[in-house]
Protein backbone atom coordinates (compact mmCIF):
# COMPACT_ATOMS: atom_id res chain seq x y z
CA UNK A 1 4.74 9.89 32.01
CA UNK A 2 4.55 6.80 30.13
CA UNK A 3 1.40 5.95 29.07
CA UNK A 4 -0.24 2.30 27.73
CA UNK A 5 -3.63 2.55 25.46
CA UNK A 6 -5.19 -0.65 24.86
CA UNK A 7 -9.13 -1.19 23.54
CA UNK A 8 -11.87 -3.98 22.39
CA UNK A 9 -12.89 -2.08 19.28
CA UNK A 10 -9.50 -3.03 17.77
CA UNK A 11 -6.61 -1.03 16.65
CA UNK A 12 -8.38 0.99 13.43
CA UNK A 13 -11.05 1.99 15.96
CA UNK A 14 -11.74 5.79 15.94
CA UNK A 15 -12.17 5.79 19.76
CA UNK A 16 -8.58 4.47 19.82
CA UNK A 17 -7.56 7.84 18.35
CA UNK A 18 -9.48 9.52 20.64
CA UNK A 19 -7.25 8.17 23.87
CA UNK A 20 -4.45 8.93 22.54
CA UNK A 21 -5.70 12.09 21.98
CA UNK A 22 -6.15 12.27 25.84
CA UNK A 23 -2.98 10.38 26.61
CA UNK A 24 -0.92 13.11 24.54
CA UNK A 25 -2.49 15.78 26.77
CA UNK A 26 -1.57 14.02 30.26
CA UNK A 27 1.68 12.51 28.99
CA UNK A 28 3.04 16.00 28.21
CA UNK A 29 5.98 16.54 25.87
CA UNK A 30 8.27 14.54 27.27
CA UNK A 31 6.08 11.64 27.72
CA UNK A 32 5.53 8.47 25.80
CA UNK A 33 2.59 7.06 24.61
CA UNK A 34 2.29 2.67 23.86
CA UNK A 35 -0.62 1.61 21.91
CA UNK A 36 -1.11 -2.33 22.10
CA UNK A 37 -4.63 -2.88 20.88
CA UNK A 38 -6.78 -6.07 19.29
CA UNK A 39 -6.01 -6.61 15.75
CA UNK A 40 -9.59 -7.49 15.38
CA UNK A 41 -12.94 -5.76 17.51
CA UNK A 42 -13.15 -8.00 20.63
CA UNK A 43 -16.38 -6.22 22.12
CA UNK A 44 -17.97 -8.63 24.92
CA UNK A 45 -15.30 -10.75 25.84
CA UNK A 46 -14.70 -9.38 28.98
CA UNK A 47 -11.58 -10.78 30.85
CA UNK A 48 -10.94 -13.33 28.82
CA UNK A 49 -7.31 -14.34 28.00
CA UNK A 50 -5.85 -16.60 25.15
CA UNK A 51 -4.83 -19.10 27.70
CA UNK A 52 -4.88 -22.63 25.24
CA UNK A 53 -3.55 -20.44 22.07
CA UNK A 54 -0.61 -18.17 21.43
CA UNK A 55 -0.92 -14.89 20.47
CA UNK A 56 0.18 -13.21 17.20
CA UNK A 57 2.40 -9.66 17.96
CA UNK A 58 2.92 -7.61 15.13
CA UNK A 59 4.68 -3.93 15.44
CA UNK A 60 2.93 -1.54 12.76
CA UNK A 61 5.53 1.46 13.81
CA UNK A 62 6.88 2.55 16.70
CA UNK A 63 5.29 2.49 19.94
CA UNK A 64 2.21 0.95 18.62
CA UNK A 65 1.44 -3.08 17.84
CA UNK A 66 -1.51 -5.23 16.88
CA UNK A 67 -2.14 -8.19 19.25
CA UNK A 68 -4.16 -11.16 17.69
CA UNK A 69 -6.19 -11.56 21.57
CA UNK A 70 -8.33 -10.13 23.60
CA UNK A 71 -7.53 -6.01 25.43
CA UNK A 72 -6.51 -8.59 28.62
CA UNK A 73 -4.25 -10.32 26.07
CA UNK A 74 -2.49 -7.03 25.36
CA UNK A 75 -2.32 -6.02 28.93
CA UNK A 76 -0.27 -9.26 29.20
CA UNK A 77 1.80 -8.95 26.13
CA UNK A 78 2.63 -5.45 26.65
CA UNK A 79 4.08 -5.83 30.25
CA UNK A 80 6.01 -8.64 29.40
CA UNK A 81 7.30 -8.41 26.34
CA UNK A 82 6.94 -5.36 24.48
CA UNK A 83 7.80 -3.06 27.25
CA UNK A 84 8.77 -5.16 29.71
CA UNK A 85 12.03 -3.21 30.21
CA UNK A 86 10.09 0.42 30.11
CA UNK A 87 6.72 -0.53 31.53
CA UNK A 88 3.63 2.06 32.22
CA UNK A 89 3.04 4.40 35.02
CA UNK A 90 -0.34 4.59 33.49
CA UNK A 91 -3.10 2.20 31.10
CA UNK A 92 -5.59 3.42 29.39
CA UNK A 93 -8.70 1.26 27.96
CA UNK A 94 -11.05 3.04 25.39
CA UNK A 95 -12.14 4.77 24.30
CA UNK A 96 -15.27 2.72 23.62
CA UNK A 97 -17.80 3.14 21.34
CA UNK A 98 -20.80 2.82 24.00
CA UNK A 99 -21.05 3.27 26.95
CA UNK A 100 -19.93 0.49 30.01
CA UNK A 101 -22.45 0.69 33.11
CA UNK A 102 -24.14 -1.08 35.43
CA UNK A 103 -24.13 -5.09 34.17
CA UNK A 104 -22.46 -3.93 30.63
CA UNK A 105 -19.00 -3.91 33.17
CA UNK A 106 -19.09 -7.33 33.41
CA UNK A 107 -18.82 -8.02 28.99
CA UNK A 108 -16.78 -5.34 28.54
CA UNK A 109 -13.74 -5.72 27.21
CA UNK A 110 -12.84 -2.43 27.98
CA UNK A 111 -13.19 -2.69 31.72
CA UNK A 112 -11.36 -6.08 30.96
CA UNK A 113 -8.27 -4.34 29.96
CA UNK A 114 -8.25 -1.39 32.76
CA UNK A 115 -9.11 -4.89 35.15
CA UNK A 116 -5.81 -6.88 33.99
CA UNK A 117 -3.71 -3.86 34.21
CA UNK A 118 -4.96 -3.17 37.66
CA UNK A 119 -4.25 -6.58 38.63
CA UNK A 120 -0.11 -5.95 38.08
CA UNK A 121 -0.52 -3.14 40.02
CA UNK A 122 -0.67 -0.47 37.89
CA UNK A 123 -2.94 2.59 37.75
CA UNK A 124 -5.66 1.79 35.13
CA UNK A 125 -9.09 3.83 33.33
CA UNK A 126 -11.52 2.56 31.46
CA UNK A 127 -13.58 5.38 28.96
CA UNK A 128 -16.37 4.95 26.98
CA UNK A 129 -18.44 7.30 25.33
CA UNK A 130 -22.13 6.90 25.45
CA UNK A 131 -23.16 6.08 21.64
CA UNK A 132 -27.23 5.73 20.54
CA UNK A 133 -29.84 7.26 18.31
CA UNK A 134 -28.83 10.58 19.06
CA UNK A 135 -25.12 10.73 18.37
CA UNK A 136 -24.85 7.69 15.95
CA UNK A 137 -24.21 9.94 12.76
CA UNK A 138 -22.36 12.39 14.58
CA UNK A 139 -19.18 13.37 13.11
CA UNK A 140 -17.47 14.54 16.41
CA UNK A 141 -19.08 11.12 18.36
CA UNK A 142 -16.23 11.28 20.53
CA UNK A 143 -16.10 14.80 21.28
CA UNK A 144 -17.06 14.94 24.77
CA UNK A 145 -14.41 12.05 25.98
CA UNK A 146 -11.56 13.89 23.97
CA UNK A 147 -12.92 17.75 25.92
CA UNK A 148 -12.98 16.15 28.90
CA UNK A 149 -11.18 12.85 29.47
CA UNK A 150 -7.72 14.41 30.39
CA UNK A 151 -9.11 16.68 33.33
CA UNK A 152 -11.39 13.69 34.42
CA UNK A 153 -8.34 11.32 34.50
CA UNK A 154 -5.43 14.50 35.57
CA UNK A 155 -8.36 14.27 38.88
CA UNK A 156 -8.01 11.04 39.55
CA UNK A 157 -3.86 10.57 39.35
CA UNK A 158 -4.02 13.62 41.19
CA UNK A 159 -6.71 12.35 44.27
CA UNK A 160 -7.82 9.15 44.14
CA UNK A 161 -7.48 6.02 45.57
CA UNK A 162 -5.61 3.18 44.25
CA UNK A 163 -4.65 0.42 46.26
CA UNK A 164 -6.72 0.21 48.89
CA UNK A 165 -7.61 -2.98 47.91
CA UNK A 166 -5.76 -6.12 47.74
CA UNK A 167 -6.61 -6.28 44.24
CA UNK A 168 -6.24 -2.75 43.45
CA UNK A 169 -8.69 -0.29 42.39
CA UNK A 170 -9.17 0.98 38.72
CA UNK A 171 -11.82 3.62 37.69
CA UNK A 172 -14.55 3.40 34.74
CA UNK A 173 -15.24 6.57 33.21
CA UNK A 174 -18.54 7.16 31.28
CA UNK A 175 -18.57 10.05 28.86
CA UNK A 176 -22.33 10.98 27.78
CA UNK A 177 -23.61 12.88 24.47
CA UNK A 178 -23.16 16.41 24.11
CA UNK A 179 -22.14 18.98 27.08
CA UNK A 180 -21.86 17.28 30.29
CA UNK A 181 -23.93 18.76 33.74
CA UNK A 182 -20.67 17.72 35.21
CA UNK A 183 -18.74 14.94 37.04
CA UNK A 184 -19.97 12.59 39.36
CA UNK A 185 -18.58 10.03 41.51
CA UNK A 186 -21.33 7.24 41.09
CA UNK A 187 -21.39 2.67 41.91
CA UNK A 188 -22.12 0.24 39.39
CA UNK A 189 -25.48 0.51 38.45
CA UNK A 190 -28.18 -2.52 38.22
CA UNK A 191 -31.11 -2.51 35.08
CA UNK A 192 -34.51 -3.65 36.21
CA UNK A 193 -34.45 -6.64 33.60
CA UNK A 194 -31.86 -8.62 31.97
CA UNK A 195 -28.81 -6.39 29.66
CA UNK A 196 -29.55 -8.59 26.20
CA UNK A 197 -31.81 -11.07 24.57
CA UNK A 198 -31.71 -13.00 21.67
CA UNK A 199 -33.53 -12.10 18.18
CA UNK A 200 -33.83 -15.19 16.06
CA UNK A 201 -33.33 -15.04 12.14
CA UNK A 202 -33.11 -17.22 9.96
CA UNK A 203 -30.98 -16.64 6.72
CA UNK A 204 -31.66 -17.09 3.29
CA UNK A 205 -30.79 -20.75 2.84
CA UNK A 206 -32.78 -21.52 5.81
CA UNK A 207 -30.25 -21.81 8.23
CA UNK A 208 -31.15 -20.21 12.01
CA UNK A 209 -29.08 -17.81 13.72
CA UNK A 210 -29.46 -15.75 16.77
CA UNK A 211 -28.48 -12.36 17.39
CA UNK A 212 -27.66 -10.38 20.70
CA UNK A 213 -29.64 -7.31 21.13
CA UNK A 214 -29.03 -5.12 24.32
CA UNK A 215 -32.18 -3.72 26.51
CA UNK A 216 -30.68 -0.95 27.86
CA UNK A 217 -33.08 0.99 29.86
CA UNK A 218 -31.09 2.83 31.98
CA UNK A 219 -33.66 5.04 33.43
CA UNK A 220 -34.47 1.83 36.09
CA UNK A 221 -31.10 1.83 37.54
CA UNK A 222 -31.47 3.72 40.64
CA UNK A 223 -30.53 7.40 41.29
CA UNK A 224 -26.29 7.22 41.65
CA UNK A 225 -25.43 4.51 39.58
CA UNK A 226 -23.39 5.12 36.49
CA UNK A 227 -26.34 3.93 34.25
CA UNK A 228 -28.81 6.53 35.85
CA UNK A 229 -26.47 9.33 36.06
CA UNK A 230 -24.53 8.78 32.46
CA UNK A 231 -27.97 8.80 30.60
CA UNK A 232 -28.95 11.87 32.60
CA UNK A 233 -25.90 13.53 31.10
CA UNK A 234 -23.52 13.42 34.05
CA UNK A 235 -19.91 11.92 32.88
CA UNK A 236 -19.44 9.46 35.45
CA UNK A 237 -16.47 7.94 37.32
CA UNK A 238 -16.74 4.34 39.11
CA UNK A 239 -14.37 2.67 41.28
CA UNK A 240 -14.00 -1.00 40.74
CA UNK A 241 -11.87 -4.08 41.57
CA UNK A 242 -11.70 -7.47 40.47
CA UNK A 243 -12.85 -9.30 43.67
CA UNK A 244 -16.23 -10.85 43.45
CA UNK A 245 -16.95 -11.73 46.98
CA UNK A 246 -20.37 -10.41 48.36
CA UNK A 247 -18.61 -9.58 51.91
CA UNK A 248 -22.03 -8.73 53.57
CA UNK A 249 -23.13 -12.55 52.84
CA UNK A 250 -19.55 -14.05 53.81
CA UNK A 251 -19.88 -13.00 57.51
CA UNK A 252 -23.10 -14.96 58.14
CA UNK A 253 -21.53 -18.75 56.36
CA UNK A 254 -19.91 -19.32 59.51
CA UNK A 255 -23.19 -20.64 60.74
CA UNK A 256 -23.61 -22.74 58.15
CA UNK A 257 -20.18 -24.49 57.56
């Protein structure tokens, strides 16, 4: 199996290490494992692509290159250029630091990566790993997505569906501190209030900035949703796609147009 890694924590990230950690284990020994990751962190950009700039490629050895754009960016470069003429059976975005549920799917550039790659077609996970107050000086942070992330993706090559969708499907995988209860299959969860907010500061020679802060609260998604279910210490596994359209609205326009 050849496998692609990509991330949005950049390519010195330690989570980055940690999928190919899990790509090693499903490539086998005759595999080949492709990292093409963001020279720089590119957390929250979501599906963005470098469409009015070019992109700077440089290969740091072999198999694995820094991509001056976003984990969408290196979707795109990596199909076609730097392996157009061996491309994946499999891509791989993540391992994140954090986790990506409920309305955090829609900044992530994470799920932005597994989202491009599932747009050529291609089989495509996103894994994060559930970071707070209770892991954030942990040593072995990624532990639990490096025990478990090869069976948890071996399942899904194995069983699931993925192209039962024009768009094709691709799966999020949330890894959550410590021992998992186990696996569930859970939808994109929804927060009671807005994911961030800004905290105004203002610097030293008076200038004002704002900074993002994200309201988690996970407990007010409801029971199923990745958010509920990660925090509760399930490792979850969503099925998305890229189309946006609210089909149980669309039936009812005709009325209207």
């Amino acid at each position: 199996m050849r496998i692609l890694i990509t991330n949005d924590d950049g390519i010195s990230a330690p989570g980055l290490k940690a999928a190919e950690a899990i790509a090693r284990e499903l490539a086998g020994e005759d595999g080949e494992i492709w990292v093409v990751a963001p020279a720089f962190e590119q957390s929250g950009v979501s599906h963005c692509i470098s469409y009015i700039r070019p992109m700077r490629v440089e290969k740091l050895s072999e198999r694995r290159y820094a991509v001056e754009g976003s984990p969408a960016d290196c979707v795109l470069a990596a199909l076609h250029d730097i392996m157009a003429d061996c491309p994946p059976d499999l891509v791989l975005s993540g391992v994140n630091k954090g986790h990506n549920v409920a309305e955090d799917t829609l900044y992530s550039g994470t799920i932005g990566g597994a989202m491009e790659a599932a747009m050529h077609g291609l089989k495509s996970i996103a894994m994060s790993q559930n970071y707070g107050k209770d892991n954030r000086d942990s040593a072995d942070l990624f532990a639990p997505a490096i025990r478990h992330g090869a069976a948890t993706c071996r399942r899904l090559l194995e069983s699931a569906t993925w192209q039962n969708h024009t768009y094709g499907v691709f799966y999020n995988i949330n890894f959550p501190n410590g021992k998992p209860l186990g696996t569930m299959a859970t939808r994109q969860g929804h927060r009671a209030r807005a994911t961030f907010r800004v905290e105004p500061q203002t610097s030293p020679n008076g200038r004002n900035y704002l900074w993002l802060a994200h309201s988690a609260q996970n407990s007010s998604a409801a029971a199923g949703s990745d958010a509920r279910e990660s925090a509760q210490g399930w490792i979850t596994v969503t099925p998305l796609h890229a189309d946006l359209t609210a089909e149980s609205i669309l039936s009812g326009m005709a009325e209207l147009f």
